[in-house]
PDB file of N, CA and C in Angstrom:
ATOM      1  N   UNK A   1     -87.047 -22.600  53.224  1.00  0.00           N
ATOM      2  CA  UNK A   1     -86.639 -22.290  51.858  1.00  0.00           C
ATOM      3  C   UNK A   1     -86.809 -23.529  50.978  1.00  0.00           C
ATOM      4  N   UNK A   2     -87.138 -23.540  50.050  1.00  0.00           N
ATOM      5  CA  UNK A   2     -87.358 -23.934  48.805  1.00  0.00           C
ATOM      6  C   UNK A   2     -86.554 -24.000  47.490  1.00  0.00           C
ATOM      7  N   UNK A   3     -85.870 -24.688  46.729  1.00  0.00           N
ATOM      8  CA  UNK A   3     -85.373 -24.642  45.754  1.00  0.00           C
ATOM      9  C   UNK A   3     -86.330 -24.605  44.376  1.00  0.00           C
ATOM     10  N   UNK A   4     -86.231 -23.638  43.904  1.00  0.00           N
ATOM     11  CA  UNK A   4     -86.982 -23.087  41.892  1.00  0.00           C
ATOM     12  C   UNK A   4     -86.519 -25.126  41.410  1.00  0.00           C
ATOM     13  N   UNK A   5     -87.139 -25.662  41.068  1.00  0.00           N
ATOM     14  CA  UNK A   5     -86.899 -26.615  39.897  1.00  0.00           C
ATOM     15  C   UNK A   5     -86.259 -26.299  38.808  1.00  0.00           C
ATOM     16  N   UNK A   6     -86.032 -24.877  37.983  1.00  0.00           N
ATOM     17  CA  UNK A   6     -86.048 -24.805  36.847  1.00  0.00           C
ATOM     18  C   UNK A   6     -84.583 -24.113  36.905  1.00  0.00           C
ATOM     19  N   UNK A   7     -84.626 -23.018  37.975  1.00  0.00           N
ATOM     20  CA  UNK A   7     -83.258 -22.561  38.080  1.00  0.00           C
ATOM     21  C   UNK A   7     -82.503 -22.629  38.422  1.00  0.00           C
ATOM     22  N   UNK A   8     -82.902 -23.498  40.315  1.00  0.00           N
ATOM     23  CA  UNK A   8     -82.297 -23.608  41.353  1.00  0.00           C
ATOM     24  C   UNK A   8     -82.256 -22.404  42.497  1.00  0.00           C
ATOM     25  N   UNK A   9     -82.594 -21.503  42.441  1.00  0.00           N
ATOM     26  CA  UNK A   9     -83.096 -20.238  43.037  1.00  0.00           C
ATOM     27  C   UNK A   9     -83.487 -20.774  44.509  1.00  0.00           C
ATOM     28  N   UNK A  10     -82.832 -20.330  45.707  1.00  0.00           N
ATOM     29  CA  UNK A  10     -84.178 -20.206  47.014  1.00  0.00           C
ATOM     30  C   UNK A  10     -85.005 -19.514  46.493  1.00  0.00           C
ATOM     31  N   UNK A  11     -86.066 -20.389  47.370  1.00  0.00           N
ATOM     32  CA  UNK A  11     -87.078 -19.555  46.665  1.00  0.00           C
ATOM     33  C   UNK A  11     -88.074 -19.689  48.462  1.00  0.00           C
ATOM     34  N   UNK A  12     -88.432 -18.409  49.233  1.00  0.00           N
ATOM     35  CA  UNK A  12     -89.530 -18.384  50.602  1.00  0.00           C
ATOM     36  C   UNK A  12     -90.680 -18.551  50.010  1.00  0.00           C
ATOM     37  N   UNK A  13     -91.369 -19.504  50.454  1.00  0.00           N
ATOM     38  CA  UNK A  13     -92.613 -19.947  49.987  1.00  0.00           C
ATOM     39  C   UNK A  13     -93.369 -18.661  50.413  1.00  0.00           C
ATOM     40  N   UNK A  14     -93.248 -17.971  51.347  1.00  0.00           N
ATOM     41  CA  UNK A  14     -94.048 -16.557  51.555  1.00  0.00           C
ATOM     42  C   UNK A  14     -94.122 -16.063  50.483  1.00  0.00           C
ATOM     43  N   UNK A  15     -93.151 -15.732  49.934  1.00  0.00           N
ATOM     44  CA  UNK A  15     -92.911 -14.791  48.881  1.00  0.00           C
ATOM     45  C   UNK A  15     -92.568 -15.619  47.340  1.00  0.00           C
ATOM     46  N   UNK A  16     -92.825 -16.663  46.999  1.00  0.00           N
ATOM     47  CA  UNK A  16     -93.047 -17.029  45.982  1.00  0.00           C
ATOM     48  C   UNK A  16     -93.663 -16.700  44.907  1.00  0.00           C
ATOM     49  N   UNK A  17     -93.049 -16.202  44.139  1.00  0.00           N
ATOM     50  CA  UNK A  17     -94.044 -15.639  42.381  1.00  0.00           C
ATOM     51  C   UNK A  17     -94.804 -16.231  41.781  1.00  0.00           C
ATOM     52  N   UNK A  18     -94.697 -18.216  42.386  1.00  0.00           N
ATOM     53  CA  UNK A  18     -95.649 -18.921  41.743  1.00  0.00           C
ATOM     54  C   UNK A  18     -95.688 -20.678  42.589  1.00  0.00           C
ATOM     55  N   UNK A  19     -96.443 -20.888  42.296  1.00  0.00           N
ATOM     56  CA  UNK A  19     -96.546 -22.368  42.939  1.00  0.00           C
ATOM     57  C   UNK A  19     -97.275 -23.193  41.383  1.00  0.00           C
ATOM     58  N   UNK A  20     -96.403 -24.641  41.808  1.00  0.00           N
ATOM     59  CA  UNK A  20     -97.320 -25.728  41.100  1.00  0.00           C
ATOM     60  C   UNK A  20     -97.086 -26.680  41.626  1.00  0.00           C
ATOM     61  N   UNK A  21     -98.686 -27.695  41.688  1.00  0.00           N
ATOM     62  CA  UNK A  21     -98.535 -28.993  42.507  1.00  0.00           C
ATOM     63  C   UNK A  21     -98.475 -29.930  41.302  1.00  0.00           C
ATOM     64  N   UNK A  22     -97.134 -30.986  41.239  1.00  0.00           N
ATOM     65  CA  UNK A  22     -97.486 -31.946  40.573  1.00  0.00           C
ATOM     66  C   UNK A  22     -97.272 -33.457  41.519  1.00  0.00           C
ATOM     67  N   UNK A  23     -97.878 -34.433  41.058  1.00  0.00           N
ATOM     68  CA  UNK A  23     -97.987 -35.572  41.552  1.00  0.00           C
ATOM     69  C   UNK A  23     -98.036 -35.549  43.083  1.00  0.00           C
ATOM     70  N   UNK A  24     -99.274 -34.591  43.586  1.00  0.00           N
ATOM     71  CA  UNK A  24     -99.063 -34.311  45.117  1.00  0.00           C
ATOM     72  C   UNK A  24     -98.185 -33.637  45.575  1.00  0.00           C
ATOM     73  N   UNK A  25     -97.208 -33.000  45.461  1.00  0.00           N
ATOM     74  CA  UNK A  25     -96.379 -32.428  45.938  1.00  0.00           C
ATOM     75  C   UNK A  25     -96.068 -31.099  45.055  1.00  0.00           C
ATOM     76  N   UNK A  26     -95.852 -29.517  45.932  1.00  0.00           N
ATOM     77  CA  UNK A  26     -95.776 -28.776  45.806  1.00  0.00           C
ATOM     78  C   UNK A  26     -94.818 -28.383  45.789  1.00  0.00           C
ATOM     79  N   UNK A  27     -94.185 -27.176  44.308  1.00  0.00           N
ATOM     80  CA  UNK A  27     -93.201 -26.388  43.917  1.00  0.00           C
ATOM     81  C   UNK A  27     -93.187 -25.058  44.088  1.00  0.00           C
ATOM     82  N   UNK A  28     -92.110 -24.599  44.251  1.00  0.00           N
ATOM     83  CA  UNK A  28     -92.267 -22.592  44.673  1.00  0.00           C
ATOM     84  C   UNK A  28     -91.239 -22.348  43.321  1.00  0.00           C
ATOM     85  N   UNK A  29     -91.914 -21.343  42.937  1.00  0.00           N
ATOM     86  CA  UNK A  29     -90.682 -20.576  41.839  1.00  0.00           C
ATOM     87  C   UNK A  29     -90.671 -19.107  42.266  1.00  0.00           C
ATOM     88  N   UNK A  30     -89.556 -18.612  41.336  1.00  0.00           N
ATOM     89  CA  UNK A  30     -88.754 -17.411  41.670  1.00  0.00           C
ATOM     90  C   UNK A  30     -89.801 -16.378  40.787  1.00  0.00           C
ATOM     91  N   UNK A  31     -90.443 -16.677  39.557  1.00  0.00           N
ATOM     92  CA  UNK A  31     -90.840 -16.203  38.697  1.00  0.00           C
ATOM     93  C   UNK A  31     -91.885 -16.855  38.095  1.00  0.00           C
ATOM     94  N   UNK A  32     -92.854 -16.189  37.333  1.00  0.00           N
ATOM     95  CA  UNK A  32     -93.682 -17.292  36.724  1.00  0.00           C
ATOM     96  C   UNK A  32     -93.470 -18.035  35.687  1.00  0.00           C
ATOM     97  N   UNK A  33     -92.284 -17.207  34.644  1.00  0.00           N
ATOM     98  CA  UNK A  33     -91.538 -17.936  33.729  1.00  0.00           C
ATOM     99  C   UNK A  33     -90.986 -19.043  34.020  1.00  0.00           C
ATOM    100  N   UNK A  34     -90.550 -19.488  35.272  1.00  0.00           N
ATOM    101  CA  UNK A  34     -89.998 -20.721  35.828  1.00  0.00           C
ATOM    102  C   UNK A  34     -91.248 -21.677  35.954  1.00  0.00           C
ATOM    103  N   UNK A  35     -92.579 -21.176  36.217  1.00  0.00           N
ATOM    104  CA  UNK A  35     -93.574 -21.860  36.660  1.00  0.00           C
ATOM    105  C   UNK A  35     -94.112 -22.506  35.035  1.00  0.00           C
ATOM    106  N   UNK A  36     -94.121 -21.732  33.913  1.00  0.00           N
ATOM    107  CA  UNK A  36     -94.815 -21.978  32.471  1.00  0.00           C
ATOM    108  C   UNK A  36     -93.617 -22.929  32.398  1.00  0.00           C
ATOM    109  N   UNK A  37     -92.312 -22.862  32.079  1.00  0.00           N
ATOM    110  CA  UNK A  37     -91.458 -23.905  31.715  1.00  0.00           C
ATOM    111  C   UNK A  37     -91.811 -25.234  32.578  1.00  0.00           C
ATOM    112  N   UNK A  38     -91.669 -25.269  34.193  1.00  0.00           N
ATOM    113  CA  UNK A  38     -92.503 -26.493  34.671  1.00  0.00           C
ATOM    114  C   UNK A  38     -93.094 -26.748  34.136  1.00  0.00           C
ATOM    115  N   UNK A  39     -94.401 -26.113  34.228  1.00  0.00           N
ATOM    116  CA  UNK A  39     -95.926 -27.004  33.592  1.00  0.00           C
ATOM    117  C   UNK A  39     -95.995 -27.444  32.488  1.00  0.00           C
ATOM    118  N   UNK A  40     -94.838 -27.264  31.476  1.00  0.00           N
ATOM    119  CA  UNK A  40     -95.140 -28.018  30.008  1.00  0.00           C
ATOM    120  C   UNK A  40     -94.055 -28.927  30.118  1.00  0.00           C
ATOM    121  N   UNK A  41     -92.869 -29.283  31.118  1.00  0.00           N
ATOM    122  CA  UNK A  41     -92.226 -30.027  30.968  1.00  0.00           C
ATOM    123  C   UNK A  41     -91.598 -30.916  32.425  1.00  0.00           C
ATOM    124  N   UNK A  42     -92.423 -31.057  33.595  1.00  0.00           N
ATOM    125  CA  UNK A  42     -92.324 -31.006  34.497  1.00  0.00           C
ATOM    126  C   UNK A  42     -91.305 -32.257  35.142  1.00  0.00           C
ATOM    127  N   UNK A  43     -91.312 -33.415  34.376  1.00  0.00           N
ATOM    128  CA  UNK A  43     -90.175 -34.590  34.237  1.00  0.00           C
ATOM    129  C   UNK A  43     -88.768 -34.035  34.329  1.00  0.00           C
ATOM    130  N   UNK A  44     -89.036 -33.157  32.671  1.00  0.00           N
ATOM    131  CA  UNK A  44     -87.440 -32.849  32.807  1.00  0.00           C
ATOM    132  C   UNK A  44     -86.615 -32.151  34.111  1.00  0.00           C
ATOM    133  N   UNK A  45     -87.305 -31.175  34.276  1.00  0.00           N
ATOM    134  CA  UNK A  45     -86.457 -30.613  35.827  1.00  0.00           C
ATOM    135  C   UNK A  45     -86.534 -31.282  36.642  1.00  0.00           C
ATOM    136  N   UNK A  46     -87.025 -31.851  36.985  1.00  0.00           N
ATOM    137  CA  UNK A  46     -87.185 -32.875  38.441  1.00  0.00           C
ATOM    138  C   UNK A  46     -86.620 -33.918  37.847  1.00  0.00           C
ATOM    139  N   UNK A  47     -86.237 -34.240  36.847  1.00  0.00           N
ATOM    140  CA  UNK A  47     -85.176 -35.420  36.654  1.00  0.00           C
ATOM    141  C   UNK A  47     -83.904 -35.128  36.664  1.00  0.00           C
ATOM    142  N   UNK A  48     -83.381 -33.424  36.378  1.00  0.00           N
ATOM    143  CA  UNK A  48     -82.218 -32.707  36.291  1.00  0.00           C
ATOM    144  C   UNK A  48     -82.237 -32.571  37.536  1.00  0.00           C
ATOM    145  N   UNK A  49     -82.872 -32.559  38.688  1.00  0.00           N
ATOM    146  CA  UNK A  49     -82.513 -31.888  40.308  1.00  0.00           C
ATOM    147  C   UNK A  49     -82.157 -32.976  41.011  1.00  0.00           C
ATOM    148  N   UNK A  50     -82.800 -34.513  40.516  1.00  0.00           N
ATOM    149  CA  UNK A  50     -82.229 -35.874  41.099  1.00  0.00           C
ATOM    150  C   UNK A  50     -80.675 -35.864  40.255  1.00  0.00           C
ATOM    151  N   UNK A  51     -80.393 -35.374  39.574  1.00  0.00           N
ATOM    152  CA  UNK A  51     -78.814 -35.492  38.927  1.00  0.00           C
ATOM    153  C   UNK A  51     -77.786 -35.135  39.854  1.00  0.00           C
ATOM    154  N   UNK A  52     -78.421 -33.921  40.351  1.00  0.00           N
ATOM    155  CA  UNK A  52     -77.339 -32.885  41.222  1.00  0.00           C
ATOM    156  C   UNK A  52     -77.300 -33.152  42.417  1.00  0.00           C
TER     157      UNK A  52
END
């Protein structure tokens, strides 16, 4: 399992609605709406998931 960046969602990479690789390393989302918010802002969530 996988945690969404954007929502926090498990997310099974089997069944993932979307993937994006940034800086080498690969993301699973719940939705693709989670995946468009990544890709235009991809710092911010991954700077909010080192918070928590």
């Amino acid at each position: 399992m996988h945690k969404d960046p954007v929502c926090n969602m498990n997310v099974d990479e089997k069944k993932a609605a979307a993937t994006s690789e940034y800086k080498g390393k690969k993301y699973f989302f719940c939705a693709k709406i989670c995946k468009e918010k990544f890709d235009r802002e991809p710092e911010k969530y991954l700077s909010k998931a080192k918070q928590s």
